[in-house]
Every structure is written in structure tokens, then in C-alpha cells.
PDB file of N, CA and C in Angstrom:
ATOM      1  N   UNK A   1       1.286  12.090  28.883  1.00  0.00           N
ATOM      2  CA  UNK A   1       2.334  11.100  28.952  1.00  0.00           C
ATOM      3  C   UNK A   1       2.409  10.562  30.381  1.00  0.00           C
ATOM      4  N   UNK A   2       2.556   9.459  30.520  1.00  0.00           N
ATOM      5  CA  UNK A   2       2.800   8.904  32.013  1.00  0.00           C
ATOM      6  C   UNK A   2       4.081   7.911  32.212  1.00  0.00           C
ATOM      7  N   UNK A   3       5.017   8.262  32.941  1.00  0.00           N
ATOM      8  CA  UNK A   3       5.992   7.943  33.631  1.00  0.00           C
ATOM      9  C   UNK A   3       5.434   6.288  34.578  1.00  0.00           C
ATOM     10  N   UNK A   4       6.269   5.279  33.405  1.00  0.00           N
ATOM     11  CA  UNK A   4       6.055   3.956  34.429  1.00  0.00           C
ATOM     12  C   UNK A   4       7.280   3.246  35.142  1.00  0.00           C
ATOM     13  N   UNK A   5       7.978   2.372  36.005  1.00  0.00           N
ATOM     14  CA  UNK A   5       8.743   2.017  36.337  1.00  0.00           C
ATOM     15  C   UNK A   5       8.830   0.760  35.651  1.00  0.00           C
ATOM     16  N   UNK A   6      10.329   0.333  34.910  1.00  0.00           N
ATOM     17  CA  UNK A   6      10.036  -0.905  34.277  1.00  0.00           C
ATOM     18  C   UNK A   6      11.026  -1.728  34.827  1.00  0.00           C
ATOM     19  N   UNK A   7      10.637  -3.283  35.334  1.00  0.00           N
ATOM     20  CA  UNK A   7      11.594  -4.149  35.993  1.00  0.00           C
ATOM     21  C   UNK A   7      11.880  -5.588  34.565  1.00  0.00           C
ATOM     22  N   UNK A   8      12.756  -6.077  35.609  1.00  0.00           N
ATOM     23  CA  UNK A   8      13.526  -7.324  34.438  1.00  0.00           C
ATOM     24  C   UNK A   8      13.207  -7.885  34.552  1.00  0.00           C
ATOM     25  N   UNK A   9      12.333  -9.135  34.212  1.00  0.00           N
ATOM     26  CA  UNK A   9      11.827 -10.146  34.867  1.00  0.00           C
ATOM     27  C   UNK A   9      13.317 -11.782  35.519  1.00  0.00           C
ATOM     28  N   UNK A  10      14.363 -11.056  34.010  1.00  0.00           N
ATOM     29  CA  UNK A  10      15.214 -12.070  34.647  1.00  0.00           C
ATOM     30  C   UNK A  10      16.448 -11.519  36.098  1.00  0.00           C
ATOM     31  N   UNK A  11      15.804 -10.314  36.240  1.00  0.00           N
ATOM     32  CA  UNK A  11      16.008 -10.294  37.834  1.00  0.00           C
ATOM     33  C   UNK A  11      15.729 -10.306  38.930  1.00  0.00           C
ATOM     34  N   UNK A  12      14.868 -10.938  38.863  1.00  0.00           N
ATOM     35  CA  UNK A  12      14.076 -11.836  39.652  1.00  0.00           C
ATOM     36  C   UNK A  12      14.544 -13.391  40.030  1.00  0.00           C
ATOM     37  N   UNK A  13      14.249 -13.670  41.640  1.00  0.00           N
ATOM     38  CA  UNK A  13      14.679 -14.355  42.050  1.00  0.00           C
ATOM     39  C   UNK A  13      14.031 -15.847  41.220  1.00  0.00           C
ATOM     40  N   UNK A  14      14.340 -17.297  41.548  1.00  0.00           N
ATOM     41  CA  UNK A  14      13.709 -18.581  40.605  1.00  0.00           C
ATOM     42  C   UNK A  14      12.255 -18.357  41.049  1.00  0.00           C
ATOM     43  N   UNK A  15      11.764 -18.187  42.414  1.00  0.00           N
ATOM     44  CA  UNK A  15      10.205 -18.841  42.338  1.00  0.00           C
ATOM     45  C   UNK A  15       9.565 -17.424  41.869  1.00  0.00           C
ATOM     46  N   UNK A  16       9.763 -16.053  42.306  1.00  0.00           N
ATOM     47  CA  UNK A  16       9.179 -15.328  41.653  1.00  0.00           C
ATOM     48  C   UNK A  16       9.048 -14.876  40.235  1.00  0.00           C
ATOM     49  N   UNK A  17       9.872 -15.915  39.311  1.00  0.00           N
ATOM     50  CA  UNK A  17      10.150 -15.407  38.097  1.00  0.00           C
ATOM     51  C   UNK A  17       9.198 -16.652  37.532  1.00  0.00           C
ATOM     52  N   UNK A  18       9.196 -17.581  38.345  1.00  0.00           N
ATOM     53  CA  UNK A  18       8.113 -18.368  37.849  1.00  0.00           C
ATOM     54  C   UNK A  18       6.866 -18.419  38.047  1.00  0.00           C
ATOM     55  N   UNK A  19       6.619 -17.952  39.148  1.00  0.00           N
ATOM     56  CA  UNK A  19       5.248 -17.404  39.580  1.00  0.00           C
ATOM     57  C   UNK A  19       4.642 -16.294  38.387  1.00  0.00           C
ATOM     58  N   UNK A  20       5.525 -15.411  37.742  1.00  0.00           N
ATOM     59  CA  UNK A  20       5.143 -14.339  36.966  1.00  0.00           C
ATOM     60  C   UNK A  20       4.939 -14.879  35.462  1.00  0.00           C
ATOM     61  N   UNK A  21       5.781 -15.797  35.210  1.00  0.00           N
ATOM     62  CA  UNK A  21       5.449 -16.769  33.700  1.00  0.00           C
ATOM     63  C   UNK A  21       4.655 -17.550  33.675  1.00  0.00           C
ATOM     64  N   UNK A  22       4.034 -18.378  35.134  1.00  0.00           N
ATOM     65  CA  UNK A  22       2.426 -18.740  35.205  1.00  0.00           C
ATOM     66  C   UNK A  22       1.670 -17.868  35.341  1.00  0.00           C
ATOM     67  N   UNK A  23       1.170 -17.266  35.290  1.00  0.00           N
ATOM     68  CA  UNK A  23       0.131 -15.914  34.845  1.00  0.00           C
ATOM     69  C   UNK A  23       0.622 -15.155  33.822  1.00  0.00           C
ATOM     70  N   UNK A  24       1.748 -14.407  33.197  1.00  0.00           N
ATOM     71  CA  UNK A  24       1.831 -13.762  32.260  1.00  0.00           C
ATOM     72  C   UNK A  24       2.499 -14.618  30.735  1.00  0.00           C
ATOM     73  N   UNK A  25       0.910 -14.670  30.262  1.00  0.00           N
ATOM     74  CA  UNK A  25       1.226 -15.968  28.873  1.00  0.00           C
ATOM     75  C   UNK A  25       1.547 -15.167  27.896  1.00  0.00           C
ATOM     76  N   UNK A  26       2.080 -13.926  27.799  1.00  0.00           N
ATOM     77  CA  UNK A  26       2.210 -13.549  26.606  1.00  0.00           C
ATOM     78  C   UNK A  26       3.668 -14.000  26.452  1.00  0.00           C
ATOM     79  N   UNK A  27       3.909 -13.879  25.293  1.00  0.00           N
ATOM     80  CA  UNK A  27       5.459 -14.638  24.490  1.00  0.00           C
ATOM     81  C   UNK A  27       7.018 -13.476  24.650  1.00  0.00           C
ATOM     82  N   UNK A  28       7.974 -14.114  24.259  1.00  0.00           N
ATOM     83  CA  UNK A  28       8.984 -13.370  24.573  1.00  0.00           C
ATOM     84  C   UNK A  28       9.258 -12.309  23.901  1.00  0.00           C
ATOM     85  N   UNK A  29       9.897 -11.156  24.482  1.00  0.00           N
ATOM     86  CA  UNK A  29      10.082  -9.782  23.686  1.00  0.00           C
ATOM     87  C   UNK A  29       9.433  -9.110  24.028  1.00  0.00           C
ATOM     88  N   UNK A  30       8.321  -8.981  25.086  1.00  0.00           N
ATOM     89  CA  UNK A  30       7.007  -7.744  25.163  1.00  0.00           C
ATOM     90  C   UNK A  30       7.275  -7.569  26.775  1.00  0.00           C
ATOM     91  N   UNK A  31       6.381  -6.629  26.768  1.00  0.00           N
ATOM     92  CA  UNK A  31       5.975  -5.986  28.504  1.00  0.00           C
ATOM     93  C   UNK A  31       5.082  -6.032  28.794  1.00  0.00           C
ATOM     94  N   UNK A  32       5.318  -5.797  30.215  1.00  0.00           N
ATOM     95  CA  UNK A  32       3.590  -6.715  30.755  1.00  0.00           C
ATOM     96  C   UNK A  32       3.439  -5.405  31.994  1.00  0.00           C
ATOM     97  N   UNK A  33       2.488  -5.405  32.140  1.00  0.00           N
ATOM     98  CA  UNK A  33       1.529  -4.282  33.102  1.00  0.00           C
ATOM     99  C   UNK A  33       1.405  -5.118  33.864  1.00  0.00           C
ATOM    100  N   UNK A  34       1.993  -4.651  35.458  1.00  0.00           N
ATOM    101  CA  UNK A  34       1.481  -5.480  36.681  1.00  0.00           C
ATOM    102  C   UNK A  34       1.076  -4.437  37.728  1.00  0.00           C
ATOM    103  N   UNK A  35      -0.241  -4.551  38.251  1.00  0.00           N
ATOM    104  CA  UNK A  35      -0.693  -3.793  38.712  1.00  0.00           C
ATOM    105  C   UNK A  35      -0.135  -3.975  40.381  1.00  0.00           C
ATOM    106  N   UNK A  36       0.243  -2.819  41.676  1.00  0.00           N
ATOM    107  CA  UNK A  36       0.752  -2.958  42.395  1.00  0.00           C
ATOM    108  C   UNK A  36      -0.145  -2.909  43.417  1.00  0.00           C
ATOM    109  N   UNK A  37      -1.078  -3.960  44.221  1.00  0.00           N
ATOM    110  CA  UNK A  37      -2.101  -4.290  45.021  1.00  0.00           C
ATOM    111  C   UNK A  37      -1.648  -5.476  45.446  1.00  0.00           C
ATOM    112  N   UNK A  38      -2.286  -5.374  46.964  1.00  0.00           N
ATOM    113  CA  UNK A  38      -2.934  -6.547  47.810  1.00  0.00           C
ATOM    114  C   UNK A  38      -3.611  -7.664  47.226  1.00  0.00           C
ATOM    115  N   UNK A  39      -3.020  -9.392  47.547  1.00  0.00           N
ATOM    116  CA  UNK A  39      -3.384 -10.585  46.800  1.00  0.00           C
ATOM    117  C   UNK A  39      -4.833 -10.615  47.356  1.00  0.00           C
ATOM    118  N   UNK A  40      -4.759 -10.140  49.151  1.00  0.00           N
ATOM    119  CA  UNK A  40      -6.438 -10.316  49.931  1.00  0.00           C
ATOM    120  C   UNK A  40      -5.727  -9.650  50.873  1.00  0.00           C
ATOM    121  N   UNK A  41      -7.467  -9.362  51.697  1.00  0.00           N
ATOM    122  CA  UNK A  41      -7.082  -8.621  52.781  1.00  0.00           C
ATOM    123  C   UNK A  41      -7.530  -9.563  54.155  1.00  0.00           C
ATOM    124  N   UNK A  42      -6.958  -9.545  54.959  1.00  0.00           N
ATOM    125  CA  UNK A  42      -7.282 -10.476  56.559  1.00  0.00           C
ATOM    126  C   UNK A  42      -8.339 -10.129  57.457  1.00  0.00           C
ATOM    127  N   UNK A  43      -9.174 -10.816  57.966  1.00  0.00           N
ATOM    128  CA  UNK A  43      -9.852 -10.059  58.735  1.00  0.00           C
ATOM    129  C   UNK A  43      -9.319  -9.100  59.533  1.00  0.00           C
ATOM    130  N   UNK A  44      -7.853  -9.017  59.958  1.00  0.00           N
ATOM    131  CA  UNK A  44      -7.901  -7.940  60.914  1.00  0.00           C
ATOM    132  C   UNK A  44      -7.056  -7.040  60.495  1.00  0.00           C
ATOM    133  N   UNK A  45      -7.246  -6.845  58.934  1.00  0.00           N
ATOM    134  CA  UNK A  45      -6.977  -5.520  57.906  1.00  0.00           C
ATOM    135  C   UNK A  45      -5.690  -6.181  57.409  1.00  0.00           C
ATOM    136  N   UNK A  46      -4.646  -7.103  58.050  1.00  0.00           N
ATOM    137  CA  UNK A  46      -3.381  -7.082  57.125  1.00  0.00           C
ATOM    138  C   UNK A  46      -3.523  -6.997  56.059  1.00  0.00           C
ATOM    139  N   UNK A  47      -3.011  -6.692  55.553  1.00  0.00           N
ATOM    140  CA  UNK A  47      -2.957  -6.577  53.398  1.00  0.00           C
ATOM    141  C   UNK A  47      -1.766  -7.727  53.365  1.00  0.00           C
ATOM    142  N   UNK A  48      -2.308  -8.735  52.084  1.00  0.00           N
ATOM    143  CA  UNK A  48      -1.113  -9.657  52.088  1.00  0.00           C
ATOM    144  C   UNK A  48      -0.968  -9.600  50.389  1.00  0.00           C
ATOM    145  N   UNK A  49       0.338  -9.838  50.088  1.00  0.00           N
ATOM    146  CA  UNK A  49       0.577  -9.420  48.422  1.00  0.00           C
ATOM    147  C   UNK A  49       1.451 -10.744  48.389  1.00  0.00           C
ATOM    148  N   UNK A  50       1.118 -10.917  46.750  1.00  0.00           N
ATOM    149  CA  UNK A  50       1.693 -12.359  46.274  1.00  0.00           C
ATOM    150  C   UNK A  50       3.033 -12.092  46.556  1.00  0.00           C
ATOM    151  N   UNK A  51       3.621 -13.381  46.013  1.00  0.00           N
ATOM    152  CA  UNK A  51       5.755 -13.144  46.467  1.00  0.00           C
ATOM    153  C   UNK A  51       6.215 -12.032  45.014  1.00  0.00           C
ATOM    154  N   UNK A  52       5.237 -12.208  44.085  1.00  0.00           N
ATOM    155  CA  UNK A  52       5.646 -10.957  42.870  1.00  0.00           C
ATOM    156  C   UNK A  52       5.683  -9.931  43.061  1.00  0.00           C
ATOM    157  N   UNK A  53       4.289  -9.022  43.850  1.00  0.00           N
ATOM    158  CA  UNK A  53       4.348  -7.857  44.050  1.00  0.00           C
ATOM    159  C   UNK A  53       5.140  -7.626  45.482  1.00  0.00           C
ATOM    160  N   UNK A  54       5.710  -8.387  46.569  1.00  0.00           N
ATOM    161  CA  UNK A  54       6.400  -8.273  47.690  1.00  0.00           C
ATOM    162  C   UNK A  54       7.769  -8.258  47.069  1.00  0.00           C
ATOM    163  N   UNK A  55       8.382  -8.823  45.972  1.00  0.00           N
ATOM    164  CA  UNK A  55       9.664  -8.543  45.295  1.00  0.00           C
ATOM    165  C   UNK A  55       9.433  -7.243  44.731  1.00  0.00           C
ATOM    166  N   UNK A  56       8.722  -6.801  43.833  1.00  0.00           N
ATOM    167  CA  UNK A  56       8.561  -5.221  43.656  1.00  0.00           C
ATOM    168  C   UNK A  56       8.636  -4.210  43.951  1.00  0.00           C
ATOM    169  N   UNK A  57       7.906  -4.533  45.261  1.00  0.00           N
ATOM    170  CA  UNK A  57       8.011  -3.258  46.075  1.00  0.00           C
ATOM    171  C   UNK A  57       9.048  -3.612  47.050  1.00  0.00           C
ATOM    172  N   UNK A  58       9.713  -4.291  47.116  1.00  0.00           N
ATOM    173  CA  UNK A  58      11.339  -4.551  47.894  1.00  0.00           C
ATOM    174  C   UNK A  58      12.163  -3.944  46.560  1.00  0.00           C
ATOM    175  N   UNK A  59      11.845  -3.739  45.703  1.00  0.00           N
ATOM    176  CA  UNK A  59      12.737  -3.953  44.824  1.00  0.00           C
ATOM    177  C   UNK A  59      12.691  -1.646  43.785  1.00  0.00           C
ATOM    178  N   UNK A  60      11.672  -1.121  44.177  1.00  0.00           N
ATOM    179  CA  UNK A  60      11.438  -0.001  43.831  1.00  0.00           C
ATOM    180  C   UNK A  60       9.721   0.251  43.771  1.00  0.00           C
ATOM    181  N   UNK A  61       8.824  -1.070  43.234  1.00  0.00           N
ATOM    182  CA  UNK A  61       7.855  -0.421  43.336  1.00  0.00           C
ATOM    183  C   UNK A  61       7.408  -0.084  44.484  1.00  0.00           C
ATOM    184  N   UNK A  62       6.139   1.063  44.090  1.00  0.00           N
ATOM    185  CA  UNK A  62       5.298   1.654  45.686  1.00  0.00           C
ATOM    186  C   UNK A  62       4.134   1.704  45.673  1.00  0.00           C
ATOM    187  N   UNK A  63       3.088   1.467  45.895  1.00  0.00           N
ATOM    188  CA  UNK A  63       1.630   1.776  46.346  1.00  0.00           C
ATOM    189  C   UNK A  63       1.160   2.767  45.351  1.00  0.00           C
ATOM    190  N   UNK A  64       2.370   3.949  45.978  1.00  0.00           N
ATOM    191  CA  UNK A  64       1.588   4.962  45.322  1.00  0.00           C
ATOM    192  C   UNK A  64       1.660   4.911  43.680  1.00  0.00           C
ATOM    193  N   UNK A  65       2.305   3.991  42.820  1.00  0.00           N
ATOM    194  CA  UNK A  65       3.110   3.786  41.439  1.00  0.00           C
ATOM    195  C   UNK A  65       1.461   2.874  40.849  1.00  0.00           C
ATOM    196  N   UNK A  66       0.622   2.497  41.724  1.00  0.00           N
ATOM    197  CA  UNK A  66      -0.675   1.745  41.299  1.00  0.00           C
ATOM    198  C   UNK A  66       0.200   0.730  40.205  1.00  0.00           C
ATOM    199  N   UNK A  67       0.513   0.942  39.217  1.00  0.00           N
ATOM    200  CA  UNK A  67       1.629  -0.256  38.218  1.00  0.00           C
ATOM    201  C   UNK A  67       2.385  -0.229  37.092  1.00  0.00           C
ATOM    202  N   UNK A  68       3.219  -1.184  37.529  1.00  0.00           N
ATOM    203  CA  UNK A  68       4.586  -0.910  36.858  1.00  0.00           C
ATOM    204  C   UNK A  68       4.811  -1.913  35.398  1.00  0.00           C
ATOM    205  N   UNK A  69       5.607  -1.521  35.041  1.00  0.00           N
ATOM    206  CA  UNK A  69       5.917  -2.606  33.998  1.00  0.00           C
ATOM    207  C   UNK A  69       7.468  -3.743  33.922  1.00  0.00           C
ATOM    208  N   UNK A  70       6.754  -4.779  33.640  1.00  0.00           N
ATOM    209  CA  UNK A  70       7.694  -6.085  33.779  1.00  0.00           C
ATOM    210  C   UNK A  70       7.920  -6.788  32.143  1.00  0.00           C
ATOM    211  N   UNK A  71       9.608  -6.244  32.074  1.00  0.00           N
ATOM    212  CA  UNK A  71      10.198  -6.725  30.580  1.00  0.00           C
ATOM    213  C   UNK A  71      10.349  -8.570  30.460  1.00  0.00           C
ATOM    214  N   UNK A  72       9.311  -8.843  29.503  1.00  0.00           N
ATOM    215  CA  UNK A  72       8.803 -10.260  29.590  1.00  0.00           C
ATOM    216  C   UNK A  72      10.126 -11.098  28.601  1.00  0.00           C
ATOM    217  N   UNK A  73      10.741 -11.963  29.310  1.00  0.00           N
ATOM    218  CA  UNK A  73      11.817 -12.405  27.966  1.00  0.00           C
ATOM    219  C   UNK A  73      12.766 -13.582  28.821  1.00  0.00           C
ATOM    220  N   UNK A  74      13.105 -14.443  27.815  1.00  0.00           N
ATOM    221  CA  UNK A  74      13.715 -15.252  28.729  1.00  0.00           C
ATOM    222  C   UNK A  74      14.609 -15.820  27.540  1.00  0.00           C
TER     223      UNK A  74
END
């Protein structure tokens, strides 16, 4: 059995909630697996993460959680 963290999508701020409904096309009522990684990395190592996964992990997710789940519904 594995223990996932599950977020709301309608608590989420406007652009990150729209950022997450352009990429996640599945329809209302379901959950979505978002994996918790770096968008790219900089040449001089910064790790930079989209505004989705930077709300996440402001928000409970962690690195170490690799990914969480996001309740898809509007």
C-alpha cells in the first residue's frame, strides 16, 4: 500500500489552476498523478519548477513525496 498526498485543484491560486487544466485533459471527477520534479535544470545547477509544482511544494508537497495527487474537478 502506498501513502499519497492529495491536493484540491480548486485551491489553487487562478494561473496555477489553469496552468494544471492545460496539461491535465482528463474530465471532471478523477485524480491526477503529478509527479514532484524540476521543469529544467540551469547551467549553474539551479533547479527551476513550473508555478504548479512551486505551489505544491509551498503548499505540503516535498521532493522526497516523488508525487502527489491532484483532485481534478471544477
Amino acid at each position: 500500500m502506498k501513502i499519497m498526498k492529495v491536493f484540491d485543484c480548486q485551491e489553487m491560486p487562478d494561473d496555477v489552476r489553469s496552468e494544471f487544466f492545460g496539461w491535465a485533459e482528463q474530465g471532471n471527477d478523477c485524480y491526477v498523478k503529478v509527479f514532484i520534479e524540476p521543469y529544467e535544470k540551469l547551467e549553474d545547477d539551479t533547479l527551476v519548477y513550473s508555478p504548479l509544482v512551486t505551489w505544491l511544494m509551498k503548499n505540503g508537497a516535498e521532493l522526497q513525496d516523488k508525487e502527489v495527487i491532484i483532485s481534478h474537478w471544477w
